[in-house]
Structure formats: structure tokens, C-alpha cells
C-alpha atoms as a PDB file:
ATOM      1  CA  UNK A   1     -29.406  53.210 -24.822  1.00  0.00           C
ATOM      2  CA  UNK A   2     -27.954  50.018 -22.931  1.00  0.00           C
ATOM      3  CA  UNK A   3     -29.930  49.251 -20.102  1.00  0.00           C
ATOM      4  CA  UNK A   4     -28.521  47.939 -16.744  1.00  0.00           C
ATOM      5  CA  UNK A   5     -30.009  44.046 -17.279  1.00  0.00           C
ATOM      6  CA  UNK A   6     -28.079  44.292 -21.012  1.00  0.00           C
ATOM      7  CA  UNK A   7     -25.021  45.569 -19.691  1.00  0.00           C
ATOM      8  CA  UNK A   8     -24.922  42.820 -16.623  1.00  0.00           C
ATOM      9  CA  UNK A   9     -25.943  40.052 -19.174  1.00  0.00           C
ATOM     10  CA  UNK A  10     -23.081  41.520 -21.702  1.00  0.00           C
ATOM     11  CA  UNK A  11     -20.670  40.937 -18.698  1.00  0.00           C
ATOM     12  CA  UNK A  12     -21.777  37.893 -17.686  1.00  0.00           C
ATOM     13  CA  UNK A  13     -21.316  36.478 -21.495  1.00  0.00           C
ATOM     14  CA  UNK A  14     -18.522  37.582 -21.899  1.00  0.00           C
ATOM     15  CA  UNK A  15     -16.843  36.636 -18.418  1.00  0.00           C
ATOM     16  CA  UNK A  16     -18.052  32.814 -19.300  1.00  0.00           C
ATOM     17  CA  UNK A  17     -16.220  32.639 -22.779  1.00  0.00           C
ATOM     18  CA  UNK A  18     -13.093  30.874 -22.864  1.00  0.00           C
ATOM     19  CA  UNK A  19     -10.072  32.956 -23.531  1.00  0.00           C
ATOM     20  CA  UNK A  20      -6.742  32.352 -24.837  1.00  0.00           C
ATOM     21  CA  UNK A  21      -5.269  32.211 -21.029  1.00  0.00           C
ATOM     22  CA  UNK A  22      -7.765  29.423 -20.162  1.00  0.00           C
ATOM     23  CA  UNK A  23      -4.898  26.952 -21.892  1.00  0.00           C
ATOM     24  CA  UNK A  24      -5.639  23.780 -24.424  1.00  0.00           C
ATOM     25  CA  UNK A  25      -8.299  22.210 -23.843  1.00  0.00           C
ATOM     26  CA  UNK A  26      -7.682  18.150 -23.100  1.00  0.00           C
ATOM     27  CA  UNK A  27      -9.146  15.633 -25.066  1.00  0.00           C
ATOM     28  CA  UNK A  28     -11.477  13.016 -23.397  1.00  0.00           C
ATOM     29  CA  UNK A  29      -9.356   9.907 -23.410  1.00  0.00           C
ATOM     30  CA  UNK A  30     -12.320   7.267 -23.476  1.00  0.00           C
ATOM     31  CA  UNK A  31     -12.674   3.135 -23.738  1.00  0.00           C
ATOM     32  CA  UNK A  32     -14.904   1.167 -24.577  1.00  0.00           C
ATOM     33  CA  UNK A  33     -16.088  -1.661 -21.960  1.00  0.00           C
ATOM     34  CA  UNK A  34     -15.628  -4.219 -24.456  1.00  0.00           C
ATOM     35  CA  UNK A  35     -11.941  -3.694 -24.532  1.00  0.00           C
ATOM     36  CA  UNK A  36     -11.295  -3.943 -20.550  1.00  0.00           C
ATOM     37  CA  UNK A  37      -8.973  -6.890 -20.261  1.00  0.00           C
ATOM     38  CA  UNK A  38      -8.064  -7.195 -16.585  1.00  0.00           C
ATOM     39  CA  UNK A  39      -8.858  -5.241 -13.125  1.00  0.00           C
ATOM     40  CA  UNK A  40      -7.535  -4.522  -9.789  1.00  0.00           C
ATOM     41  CA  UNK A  41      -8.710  -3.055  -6.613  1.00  0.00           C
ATOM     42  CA  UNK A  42      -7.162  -3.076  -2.988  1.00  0.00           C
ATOM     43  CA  UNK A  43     -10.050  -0.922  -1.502  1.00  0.00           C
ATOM     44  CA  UNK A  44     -13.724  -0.267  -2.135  1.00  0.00           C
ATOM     45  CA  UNK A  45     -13.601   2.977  -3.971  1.00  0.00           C
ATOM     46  CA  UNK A  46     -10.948   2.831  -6.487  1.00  0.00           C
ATOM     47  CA  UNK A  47     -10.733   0.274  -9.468  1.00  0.00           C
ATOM     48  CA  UNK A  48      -8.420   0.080 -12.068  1.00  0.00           C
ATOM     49  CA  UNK A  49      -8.517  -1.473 -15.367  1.00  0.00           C
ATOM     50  CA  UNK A  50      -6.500  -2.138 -18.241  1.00  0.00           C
ATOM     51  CA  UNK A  51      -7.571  -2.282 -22.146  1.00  0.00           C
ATOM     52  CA  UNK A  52      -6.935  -4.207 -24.556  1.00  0.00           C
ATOM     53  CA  UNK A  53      -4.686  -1.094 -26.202  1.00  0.00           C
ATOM     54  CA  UNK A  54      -2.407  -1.507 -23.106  1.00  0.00           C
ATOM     55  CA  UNK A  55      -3.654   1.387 -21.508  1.00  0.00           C
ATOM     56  CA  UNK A  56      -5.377   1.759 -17.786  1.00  0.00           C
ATOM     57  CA  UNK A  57      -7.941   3.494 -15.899  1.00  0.00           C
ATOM     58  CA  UNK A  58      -8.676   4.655 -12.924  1.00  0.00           C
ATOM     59  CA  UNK A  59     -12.520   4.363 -12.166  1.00  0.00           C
ATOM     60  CA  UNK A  60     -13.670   6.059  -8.797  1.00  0.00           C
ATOM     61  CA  UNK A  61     -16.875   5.355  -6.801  1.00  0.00           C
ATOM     62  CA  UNK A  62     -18.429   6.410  -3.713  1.00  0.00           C
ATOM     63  CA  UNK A  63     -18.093   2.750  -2.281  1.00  0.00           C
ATOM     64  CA  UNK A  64     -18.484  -0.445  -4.311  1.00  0.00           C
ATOM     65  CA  UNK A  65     -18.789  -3.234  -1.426  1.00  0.00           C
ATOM     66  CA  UNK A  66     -16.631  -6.626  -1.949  1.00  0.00           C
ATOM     67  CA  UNK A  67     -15.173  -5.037  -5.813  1.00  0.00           C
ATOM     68  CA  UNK A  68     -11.384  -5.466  -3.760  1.00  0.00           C
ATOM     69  CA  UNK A  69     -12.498  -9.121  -3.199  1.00  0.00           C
ATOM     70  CA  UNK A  70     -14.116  -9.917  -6.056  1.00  0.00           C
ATOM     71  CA  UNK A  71     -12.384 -12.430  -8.798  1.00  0.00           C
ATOM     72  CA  UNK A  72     -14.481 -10.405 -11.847  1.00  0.00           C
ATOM     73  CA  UNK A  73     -16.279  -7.470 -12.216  1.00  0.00           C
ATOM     74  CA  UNK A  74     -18.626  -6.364 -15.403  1.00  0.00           C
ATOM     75  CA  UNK A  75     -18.818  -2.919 -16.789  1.00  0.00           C
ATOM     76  CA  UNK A  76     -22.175  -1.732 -18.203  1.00  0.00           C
ATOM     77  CA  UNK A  77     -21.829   1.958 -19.743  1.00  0.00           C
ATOM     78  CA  UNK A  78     -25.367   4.036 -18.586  1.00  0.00           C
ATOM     79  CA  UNK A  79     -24.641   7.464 -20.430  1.00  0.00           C
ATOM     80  CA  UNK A  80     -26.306   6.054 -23.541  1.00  0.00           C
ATOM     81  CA  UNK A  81     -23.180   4.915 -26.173  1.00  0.00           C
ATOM     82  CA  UNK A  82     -20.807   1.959 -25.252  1.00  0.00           C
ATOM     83  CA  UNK A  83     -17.599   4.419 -24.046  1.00  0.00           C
ATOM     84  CA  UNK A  84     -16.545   5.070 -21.024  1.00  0.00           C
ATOM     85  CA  UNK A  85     -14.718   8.805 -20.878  1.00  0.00           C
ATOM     86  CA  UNK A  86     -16.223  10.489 -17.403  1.00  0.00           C
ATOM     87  CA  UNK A  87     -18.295   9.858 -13.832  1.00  0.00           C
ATOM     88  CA  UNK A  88     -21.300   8.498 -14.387  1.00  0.00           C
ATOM     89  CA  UNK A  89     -20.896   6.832 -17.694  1.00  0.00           C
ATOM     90  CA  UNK A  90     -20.575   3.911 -16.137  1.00  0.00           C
ATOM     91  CA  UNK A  91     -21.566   1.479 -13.182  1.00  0.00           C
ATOM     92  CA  UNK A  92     -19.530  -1.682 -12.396  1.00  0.00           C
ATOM     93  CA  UNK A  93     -21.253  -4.703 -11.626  1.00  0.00           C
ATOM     94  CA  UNK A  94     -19.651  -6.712  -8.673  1.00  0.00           C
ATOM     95  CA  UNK A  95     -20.740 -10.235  -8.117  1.00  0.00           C
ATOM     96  CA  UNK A  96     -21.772 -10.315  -4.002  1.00  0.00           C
ATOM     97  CA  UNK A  97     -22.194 -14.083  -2.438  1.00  0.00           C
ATOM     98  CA  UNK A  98     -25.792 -14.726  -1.245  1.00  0.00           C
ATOM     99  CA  UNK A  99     -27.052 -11.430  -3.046  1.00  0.00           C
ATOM    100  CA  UNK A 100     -26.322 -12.447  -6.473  1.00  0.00           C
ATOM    101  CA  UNK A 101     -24.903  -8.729  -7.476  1.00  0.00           C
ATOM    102  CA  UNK A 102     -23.781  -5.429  -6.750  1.00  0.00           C
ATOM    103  CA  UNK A 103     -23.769  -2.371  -8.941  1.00  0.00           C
ATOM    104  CA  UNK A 104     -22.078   0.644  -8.053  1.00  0.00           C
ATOM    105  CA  UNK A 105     -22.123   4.164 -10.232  1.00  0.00           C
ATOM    106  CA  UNK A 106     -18.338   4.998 -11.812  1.00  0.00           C
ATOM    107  CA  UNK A 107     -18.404   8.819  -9.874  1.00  0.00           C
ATOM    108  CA  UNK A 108     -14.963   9.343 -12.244  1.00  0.00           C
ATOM    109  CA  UNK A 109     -12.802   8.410 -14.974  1.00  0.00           C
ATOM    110  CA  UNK A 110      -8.847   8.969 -15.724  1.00  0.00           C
ATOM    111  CA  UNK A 111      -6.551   7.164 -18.037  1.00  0.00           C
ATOM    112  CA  UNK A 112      -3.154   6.891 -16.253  1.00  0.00           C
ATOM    113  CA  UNK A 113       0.212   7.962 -17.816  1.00  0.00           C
ATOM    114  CA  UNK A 114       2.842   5.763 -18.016  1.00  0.00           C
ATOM    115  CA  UNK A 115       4.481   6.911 -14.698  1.00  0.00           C
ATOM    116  CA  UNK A 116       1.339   6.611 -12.562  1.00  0.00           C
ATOM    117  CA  UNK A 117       1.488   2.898 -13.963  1.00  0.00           C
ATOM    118  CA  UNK A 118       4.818   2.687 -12.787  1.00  0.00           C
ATOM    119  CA  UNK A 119       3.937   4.183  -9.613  1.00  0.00           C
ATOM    120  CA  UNK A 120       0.542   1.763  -8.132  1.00  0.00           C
ATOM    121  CA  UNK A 121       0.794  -0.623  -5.601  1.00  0.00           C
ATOM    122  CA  UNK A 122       1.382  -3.917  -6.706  1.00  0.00           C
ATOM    123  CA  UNK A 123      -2.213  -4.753  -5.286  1.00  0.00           C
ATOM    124  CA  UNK A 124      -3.772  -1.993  -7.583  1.00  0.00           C
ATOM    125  CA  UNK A 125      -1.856  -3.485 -10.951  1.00  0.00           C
ATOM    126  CA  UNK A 126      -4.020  -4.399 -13.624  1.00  0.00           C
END
């Protein structure tokens, strides 16, 4: 005999599992901070960077102070390997005059198709 608690934990299981309807799942498109080439920022929360394989990211924070001024930027991975694939892998490191640095927690992390390239701002162009 099933009782209630098994039946509710039965439920719950099986109302978690991934089902055909839930789509593909997408790969985590990753780089390594080795491979960043150039970067570009017009405003305090949004950087973008381009590899070395052509290809550019869009890293988000909650408010990197000076990063849309700054002539460089360094980008030490935190989530224990040297990639870079989601929030909080990362944390840029912003140079700030009379403070010597700034580092600011990556909150998220999205490779950009080829029309979102297309589309930035000239400011935001990597």
C-alpha cells in the first residue's frame, strides 16, 4: 500500500524530469580568458568581448564602476577551471585611478550570433 508522502514524492519526481516537450537542450558556449582579444563597454553593466576564434560575448554585471572608461580590463575566472560559460564564473578586473583596481562579479554570460554583432552600437563593438 502507497502511502500519501510516496505518492506526493512519486509526483513530485516525476513532475521535475525533463520530457520530450521541454525541447533540446543548448550547449554551454564557453571561452577561455586567455583567448579574449579586445573589449568594449559604453555603460557600467554590460561588457563585451571578442576571442581570439572571432566570436563575442556579452558579460553582464550588477555595476562595474569606470569598465566604460577604462583602456583595459583583465578577466580572472573564480568558478574553479580557466572557462568562462555562465554568471559568476568570472569577475573582471578594471583598473580605477587613485584606487589601483576594481573587480566586479560577471552576474551573466552569452555568446552573440552573428546578427546581434551586426546589430551593437558602434560604442559596444569589440
Amino acid at each position: 500500500m502507497r502511502t500519501p508522502l510516496a505518492l506526493g514524492a512519486l509526483f513530485l519526481a516525476t513532475a521535475c524530469a525533463p520530457t520530450a516537450m521541454d525541447g533540446p537542450r543548448q550547449p554551454r558556449e564557453c571561452f577561455f580568458a586567455s583567448e579574449v582579444d579586445s573589449f568594449a563597454s559604453s555603460e557600467n553593466r554590460v561588457v563585451y568581448v571578442r576571442t581570439s576564434r572571432d566570436e563575442v560575448f556579452r558579460l553582464d554585471t550588477f555595476s562595474c564602476g569606470n569598465v566604460d572608461w577604462s583602456q583595459s580590463i583583465g578577466i580572472r575566472p573564480t568558478g574553479g577551471g580557466s572557462s568562462v560559460c555562465s554568471g559568476f564564473d568570472a569577475e573582471l578586473i578594471v583598473p580605477d585611478i587613485g584606487r589601483g583596481t576594481t573587480t566586479c562579479p560577471v552576474t551573466g554570460v552569452r555568446r552573440l550570433t552573428d546578427a546581434e554583432v551586426a546589430a551593437l552600437n558602434p560604442r559596444d563593438l569589440p
